[in-house]
PDB file of N, CA and C in Angstrom:
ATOM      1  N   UNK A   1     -19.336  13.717   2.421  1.00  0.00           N
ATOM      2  CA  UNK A   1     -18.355  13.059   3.281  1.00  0.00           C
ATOM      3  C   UNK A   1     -18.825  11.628   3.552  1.00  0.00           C
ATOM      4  N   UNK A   2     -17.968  11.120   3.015  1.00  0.00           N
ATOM      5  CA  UNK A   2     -18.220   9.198   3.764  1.00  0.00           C
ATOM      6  C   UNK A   2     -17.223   8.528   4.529  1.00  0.00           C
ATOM      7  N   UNK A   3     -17.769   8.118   5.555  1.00  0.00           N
ATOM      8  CA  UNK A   3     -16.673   7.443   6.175  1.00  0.00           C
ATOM      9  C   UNK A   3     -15.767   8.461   7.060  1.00  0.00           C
ATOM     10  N   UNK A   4     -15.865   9.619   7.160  1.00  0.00           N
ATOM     11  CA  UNK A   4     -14.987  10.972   7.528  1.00  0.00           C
ATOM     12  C   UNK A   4     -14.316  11.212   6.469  1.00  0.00           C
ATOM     13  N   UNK A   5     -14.197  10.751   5.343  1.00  0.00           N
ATOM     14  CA  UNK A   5     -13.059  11.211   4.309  1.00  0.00           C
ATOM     15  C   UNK A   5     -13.974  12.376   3.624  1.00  0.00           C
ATOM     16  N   UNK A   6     -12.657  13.332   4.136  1.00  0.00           N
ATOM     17  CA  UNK A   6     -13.088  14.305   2.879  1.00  0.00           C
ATOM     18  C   UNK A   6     -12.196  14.962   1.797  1.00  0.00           C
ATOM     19  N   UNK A   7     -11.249  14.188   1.656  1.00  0.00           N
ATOM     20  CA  UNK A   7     -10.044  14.812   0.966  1.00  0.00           C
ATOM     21  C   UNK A   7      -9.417  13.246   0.942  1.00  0.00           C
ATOM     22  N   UNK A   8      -8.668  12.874  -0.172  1.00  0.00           N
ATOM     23  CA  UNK A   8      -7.962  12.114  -0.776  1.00  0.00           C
ATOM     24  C   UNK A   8      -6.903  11.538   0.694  1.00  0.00           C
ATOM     25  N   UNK A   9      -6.169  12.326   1.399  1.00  0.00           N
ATOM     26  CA  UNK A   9      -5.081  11.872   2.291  1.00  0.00           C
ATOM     27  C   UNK A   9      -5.838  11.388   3.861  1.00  0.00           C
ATOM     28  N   UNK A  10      -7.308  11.960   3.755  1.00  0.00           N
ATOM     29  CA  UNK A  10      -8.110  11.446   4.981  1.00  0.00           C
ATOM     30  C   UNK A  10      -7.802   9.890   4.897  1.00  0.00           C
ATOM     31  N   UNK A  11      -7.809   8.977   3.131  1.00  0.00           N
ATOM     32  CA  UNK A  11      -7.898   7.437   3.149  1.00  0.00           C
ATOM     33  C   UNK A  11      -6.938   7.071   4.540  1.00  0.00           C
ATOM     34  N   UNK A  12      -5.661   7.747   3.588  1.00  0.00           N
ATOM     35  CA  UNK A  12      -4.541   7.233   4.281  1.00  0.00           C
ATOM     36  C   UNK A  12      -4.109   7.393   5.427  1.00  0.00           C
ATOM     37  N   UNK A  13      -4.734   8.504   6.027  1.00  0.00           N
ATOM     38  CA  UNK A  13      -4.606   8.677   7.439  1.00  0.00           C
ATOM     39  C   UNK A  13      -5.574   7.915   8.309  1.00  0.00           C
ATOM     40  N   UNK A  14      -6.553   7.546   8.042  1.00  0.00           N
ATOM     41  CA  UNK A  14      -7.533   6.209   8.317  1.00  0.00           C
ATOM     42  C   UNK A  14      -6.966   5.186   8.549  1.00  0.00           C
ATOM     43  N   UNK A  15      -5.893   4.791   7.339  1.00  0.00           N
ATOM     44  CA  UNK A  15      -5.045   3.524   7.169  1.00  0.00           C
ATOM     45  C   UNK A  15      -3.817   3.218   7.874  1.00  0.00           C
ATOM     46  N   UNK A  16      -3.595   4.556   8.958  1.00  0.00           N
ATOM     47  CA  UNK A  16      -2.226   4.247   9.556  1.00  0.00           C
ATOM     48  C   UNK A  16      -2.615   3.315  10.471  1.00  0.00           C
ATOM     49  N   UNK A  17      -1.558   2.313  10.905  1.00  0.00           N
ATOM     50  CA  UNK A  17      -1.076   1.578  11.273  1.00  0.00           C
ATOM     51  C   UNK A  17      -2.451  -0.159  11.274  1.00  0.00           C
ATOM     52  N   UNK A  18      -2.764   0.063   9.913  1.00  0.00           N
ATOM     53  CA  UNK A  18      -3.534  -0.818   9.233  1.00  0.00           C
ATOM     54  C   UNK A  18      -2.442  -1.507   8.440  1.00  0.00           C
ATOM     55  N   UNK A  19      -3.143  -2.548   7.786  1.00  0.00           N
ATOM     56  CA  UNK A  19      -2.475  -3.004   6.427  1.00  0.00           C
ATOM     57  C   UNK A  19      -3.068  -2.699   5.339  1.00  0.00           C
ATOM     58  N   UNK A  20      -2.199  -2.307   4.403  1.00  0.00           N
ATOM     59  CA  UNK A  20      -2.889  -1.668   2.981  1.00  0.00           C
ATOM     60  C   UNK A  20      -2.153  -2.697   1.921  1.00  0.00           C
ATOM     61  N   UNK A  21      -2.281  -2.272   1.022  1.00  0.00           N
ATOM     62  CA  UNK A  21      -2.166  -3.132  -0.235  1.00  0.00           C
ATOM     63  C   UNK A  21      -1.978  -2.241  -1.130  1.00  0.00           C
ATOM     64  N   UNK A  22      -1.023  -2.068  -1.972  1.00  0.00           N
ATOM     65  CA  UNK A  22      -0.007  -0.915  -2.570  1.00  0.00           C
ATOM     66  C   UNK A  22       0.412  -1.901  -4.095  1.00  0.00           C
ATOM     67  N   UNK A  23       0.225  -0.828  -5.269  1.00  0.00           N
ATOM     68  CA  UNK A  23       0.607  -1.390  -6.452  1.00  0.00           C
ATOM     69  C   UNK A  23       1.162  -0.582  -6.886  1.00  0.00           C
ATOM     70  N   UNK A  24       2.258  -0.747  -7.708  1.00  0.00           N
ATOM     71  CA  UNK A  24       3.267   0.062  -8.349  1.00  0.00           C
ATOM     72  C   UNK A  24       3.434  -0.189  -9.669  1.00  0.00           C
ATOM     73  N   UNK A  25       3.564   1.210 -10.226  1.00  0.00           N
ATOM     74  CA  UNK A  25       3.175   0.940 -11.844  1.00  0.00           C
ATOM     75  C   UNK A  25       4.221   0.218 -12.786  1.00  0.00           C
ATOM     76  N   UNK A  26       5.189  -0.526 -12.299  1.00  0.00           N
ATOM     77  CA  UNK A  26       5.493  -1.693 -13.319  1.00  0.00           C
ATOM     78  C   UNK A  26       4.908  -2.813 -12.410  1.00  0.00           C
ATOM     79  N   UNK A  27       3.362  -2.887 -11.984  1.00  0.00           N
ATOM     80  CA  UNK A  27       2.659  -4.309 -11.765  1.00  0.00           C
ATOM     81  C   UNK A  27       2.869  -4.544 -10.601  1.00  0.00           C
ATOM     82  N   UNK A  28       4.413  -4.495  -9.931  1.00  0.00           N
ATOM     83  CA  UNK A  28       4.628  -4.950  -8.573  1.00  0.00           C
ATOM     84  C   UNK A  28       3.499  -4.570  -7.247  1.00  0.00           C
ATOM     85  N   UNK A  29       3.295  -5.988  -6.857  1.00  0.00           N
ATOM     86  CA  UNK A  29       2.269  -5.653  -5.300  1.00  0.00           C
ATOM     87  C   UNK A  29       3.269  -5.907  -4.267  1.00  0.00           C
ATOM     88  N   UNK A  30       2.469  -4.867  -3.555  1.00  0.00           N
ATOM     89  CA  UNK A  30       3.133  -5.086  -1.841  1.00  0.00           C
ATOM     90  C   UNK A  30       1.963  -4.691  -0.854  1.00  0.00           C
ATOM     91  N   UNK A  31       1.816  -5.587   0.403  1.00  0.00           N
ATOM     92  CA  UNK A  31       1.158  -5.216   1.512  1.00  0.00           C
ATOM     93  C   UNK A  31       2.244  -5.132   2.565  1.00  0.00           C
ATOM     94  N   UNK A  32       1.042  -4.547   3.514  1.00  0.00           N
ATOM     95  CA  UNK A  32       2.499  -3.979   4.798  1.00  0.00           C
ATOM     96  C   UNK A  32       1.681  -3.016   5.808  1.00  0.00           C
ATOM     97  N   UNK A  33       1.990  -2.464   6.769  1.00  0.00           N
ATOM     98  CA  UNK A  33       1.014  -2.098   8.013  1.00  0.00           C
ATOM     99  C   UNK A  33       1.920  -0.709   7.085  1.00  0.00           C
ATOM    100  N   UNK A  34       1.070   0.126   7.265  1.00  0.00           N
ATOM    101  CA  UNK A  34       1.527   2.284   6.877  1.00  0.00           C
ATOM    102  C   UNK A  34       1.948   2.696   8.013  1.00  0.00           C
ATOM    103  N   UNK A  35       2.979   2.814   8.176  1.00  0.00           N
ATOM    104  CA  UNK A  35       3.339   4.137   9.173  1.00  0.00           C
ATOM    105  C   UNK A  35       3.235   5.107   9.157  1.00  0.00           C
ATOM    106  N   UNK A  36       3.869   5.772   7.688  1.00  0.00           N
ATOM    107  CA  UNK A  36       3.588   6.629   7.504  1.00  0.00           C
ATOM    108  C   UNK A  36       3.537   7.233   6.055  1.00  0.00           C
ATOM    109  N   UNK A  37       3.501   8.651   5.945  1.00  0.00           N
ATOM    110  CA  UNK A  37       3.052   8.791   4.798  1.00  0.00           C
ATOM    111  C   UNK A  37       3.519  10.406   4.299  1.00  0.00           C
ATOM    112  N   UNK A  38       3.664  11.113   3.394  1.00  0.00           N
ATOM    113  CA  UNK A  38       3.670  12.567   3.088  1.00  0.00           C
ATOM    114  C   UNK A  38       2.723  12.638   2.200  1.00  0.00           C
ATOM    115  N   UNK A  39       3.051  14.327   1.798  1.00  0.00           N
ATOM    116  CA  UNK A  39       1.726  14.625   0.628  1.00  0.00           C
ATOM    117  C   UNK A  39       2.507  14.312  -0.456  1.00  0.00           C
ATOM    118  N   UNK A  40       3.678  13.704  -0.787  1.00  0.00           N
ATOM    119  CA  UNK A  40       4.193  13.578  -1.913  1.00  0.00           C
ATOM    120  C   UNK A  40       4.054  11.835  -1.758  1.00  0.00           C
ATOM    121  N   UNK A  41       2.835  11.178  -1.347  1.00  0.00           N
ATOM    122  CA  UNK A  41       2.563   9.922  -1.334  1.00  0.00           C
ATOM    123  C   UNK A  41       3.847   9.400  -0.942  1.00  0.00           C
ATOM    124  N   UNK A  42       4.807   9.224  -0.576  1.00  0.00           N
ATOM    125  CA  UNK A  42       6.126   8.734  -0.248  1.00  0.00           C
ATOM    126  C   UNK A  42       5.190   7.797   1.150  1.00  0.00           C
ATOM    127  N   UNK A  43       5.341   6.556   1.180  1.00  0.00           N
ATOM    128  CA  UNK A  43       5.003   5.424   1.971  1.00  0.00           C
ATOM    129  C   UNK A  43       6.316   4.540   2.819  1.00  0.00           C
ATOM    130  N   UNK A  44       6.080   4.576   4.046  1.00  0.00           N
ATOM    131  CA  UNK A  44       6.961   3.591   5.115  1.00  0.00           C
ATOM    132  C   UNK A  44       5.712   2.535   5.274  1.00  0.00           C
ATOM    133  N   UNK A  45       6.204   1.489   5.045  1.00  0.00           N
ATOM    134  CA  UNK A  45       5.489   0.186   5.400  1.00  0.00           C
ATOM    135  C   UNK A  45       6.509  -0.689   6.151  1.00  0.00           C
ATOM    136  N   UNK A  46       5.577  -1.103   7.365  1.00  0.00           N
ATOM    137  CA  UNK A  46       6.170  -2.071   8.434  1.00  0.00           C
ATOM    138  C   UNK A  46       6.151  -3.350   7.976  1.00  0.00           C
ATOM    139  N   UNK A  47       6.501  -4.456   7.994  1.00  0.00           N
ATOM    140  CA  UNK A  47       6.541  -5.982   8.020  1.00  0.00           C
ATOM    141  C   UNK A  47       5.939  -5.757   6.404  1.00  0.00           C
ATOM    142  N   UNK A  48       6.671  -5.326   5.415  1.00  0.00           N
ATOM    143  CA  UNK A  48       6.362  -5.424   4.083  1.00  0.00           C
ATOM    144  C   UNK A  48       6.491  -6.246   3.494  1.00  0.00           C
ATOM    145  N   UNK A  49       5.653  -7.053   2.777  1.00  0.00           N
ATOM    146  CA  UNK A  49       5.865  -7.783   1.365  1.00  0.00           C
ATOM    147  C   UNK A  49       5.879  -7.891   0.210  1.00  0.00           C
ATOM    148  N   UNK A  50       6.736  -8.411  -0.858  1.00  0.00           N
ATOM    149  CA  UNK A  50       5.844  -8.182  -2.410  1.00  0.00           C
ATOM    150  C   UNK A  50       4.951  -9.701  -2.353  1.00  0.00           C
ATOM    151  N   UNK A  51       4.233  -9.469  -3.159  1.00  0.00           N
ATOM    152  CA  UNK A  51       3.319 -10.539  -3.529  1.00  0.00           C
ATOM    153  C   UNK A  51       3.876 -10.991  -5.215  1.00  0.00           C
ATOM    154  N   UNK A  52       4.182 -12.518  -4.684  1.00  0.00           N
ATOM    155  CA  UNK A  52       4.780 -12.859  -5.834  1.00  0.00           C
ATOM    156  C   UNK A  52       3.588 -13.590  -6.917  1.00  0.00           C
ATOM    157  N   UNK A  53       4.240 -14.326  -7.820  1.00  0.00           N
ATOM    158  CA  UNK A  53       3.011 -15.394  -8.509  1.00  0.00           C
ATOM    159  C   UNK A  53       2.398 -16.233  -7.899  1.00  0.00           C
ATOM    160  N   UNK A  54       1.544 -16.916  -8.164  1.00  0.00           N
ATOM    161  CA  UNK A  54       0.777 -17.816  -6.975  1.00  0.00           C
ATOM    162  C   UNK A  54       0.197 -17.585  -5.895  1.00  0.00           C
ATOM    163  N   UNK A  55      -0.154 -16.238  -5.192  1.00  0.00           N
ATOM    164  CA  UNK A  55       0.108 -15.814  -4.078  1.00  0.00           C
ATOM    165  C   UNK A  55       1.509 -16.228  -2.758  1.00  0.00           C
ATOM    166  N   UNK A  56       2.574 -16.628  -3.697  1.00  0.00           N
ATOM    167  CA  UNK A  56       3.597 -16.411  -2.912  1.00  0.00           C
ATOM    168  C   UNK A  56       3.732 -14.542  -2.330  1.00  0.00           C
ATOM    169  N   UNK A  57       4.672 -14.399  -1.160  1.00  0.00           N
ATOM    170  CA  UNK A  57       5.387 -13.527  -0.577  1.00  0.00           C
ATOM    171  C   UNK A  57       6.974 -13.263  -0.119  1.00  0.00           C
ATOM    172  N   UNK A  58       7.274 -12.046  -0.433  1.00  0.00           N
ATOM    173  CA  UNK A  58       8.642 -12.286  -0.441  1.00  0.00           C
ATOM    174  C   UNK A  58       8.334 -11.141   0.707  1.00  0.00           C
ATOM    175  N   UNK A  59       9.395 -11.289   2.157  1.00  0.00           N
ATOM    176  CA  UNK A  59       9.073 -10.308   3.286  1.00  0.00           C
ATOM    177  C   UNK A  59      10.434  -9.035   2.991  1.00  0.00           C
ATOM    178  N   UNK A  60       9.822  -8.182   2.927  1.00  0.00           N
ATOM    179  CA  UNK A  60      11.010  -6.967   2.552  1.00  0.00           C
ATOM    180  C   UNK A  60      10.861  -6.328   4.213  1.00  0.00           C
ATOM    181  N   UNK A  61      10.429  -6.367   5.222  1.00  0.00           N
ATOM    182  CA  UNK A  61      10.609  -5.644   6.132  1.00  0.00           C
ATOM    183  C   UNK A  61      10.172  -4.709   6.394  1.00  0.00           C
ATOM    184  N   UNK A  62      10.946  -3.642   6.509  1.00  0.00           N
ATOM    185  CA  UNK A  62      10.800  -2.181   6.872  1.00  0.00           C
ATOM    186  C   UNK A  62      10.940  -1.531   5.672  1.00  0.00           C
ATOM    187  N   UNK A  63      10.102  -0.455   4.943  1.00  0.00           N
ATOM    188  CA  UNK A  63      10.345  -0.667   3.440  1.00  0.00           C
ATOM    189  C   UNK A  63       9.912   0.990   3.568  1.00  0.00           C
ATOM    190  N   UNK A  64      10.706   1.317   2.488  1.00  0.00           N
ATOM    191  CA  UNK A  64      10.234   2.848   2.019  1.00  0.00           C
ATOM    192  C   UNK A  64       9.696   2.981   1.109  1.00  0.00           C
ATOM    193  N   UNK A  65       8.796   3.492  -0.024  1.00  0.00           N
ATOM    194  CA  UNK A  65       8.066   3.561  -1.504  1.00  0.00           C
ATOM    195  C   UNK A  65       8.074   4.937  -1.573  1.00  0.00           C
ATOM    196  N   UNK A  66       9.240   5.332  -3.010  1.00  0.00           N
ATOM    197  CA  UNK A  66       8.580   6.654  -3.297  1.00  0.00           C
ATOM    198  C   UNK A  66       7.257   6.514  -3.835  1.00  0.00           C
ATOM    199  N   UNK A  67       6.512   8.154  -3.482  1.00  0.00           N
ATOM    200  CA  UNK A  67       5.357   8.169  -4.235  1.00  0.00           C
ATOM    201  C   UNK A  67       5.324   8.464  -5.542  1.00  0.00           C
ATOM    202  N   UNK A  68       6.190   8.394  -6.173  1.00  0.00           N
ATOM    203  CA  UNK A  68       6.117   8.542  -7.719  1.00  0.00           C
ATOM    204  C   UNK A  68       5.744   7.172  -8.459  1.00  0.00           C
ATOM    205  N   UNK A  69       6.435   6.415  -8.263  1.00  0.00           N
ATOM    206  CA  UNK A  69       6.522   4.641  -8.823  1.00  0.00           C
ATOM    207  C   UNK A  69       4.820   4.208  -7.754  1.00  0.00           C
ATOM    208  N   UNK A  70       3.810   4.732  -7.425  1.00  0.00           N
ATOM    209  CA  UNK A  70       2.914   4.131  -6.762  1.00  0.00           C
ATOM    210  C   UNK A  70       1.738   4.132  -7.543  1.00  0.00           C
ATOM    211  N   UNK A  71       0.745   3.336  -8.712  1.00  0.00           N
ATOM    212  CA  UNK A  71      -0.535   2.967  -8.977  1.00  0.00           C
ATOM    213  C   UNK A  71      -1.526   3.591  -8.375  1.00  0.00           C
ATOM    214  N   UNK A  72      -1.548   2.914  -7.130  1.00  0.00           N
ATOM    215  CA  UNK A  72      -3.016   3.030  -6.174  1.00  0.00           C
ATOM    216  C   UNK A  72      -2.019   2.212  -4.588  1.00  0.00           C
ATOM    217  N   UNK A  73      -3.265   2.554  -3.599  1.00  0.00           N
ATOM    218  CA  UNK A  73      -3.500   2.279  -2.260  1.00  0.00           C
ATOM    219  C   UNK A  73      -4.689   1.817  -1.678  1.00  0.00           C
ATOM    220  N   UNK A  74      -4.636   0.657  -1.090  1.00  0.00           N
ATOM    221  CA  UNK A  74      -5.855   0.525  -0.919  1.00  0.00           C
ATOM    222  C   UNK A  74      -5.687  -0.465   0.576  1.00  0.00           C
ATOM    223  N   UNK A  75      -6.464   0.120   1.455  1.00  0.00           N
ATOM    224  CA  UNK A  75      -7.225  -0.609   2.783  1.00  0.00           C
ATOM    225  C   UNK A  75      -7.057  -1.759   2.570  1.00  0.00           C
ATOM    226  N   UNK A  76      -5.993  -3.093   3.167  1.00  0.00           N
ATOM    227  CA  UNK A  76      -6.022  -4.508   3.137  1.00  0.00           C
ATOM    228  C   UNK A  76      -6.390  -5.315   1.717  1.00  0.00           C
ATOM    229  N   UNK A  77      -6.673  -6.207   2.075  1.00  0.00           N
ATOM    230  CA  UNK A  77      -6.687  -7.136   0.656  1.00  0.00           C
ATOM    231  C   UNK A  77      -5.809  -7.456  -0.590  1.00  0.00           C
ATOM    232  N   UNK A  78      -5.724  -8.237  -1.550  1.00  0.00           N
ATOM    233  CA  UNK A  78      -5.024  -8.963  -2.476  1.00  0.00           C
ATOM    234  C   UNK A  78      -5.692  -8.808  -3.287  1.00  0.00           C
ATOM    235  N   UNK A  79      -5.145  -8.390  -4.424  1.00  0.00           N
ATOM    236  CA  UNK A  79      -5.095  -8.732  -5.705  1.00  0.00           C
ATOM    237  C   UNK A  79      -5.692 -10.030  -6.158  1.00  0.00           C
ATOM    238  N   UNK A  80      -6.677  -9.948  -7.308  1.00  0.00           N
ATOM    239  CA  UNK A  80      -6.775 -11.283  -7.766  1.00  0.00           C
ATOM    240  C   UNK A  80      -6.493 -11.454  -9.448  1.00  0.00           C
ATOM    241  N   UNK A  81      -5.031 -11.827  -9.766  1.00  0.00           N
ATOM    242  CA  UNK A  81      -4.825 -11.819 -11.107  1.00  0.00           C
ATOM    243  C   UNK A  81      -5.833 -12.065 -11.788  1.00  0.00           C
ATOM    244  N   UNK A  82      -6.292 -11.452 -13.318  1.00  0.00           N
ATOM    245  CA  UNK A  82      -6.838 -12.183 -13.861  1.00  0.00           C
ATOM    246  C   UNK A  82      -6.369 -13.450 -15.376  1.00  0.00           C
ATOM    247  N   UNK A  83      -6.639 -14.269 -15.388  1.00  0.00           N
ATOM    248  CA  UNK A  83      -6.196 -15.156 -16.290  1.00  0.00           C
ATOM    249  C   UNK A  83      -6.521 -15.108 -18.292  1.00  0.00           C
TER     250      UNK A  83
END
């Protein structure tokens, strides 16, 4: 056990009402505070964004993500393209 996690959904329950950083498998990023969450990864993110090129942001709001279309999750931070 690290951190208290002992199971995969401990991350995310750690991460509520944090900001995480969410990638979706055609590439698209988004950060956003977790509200909430199921075991079918299905994600509500508060004050959501995608992260565009450049580190632009586009603000989507109140946002739902199925968990099917989701990469990874991860505790805060950005992406750093590589060139």
């Amino acid at each position: 056990m690290v951190n208290g996690i002992e199971r995969p959904l401990d991350l995310l329950n750690n991460a509520k009402g944090k900001e995480v950083l969410i990638k979706l498998k055609n590439n698209v990023q988004m950060t956003g505070i977790l509200l909430a969450f199921d075991i079918h990864i299905n994600i509500v993110l508060d004050n959501a964004k995608e992260i565009l090129e450049k580190g632009n942001l586009r603000s989507m709001g109140l946002t739902f993500l199925r968990g099917d279309v989701i990469s990874f999750i991860s505790p805060a931070g950005i992406i750093q393209e590589e060139d």
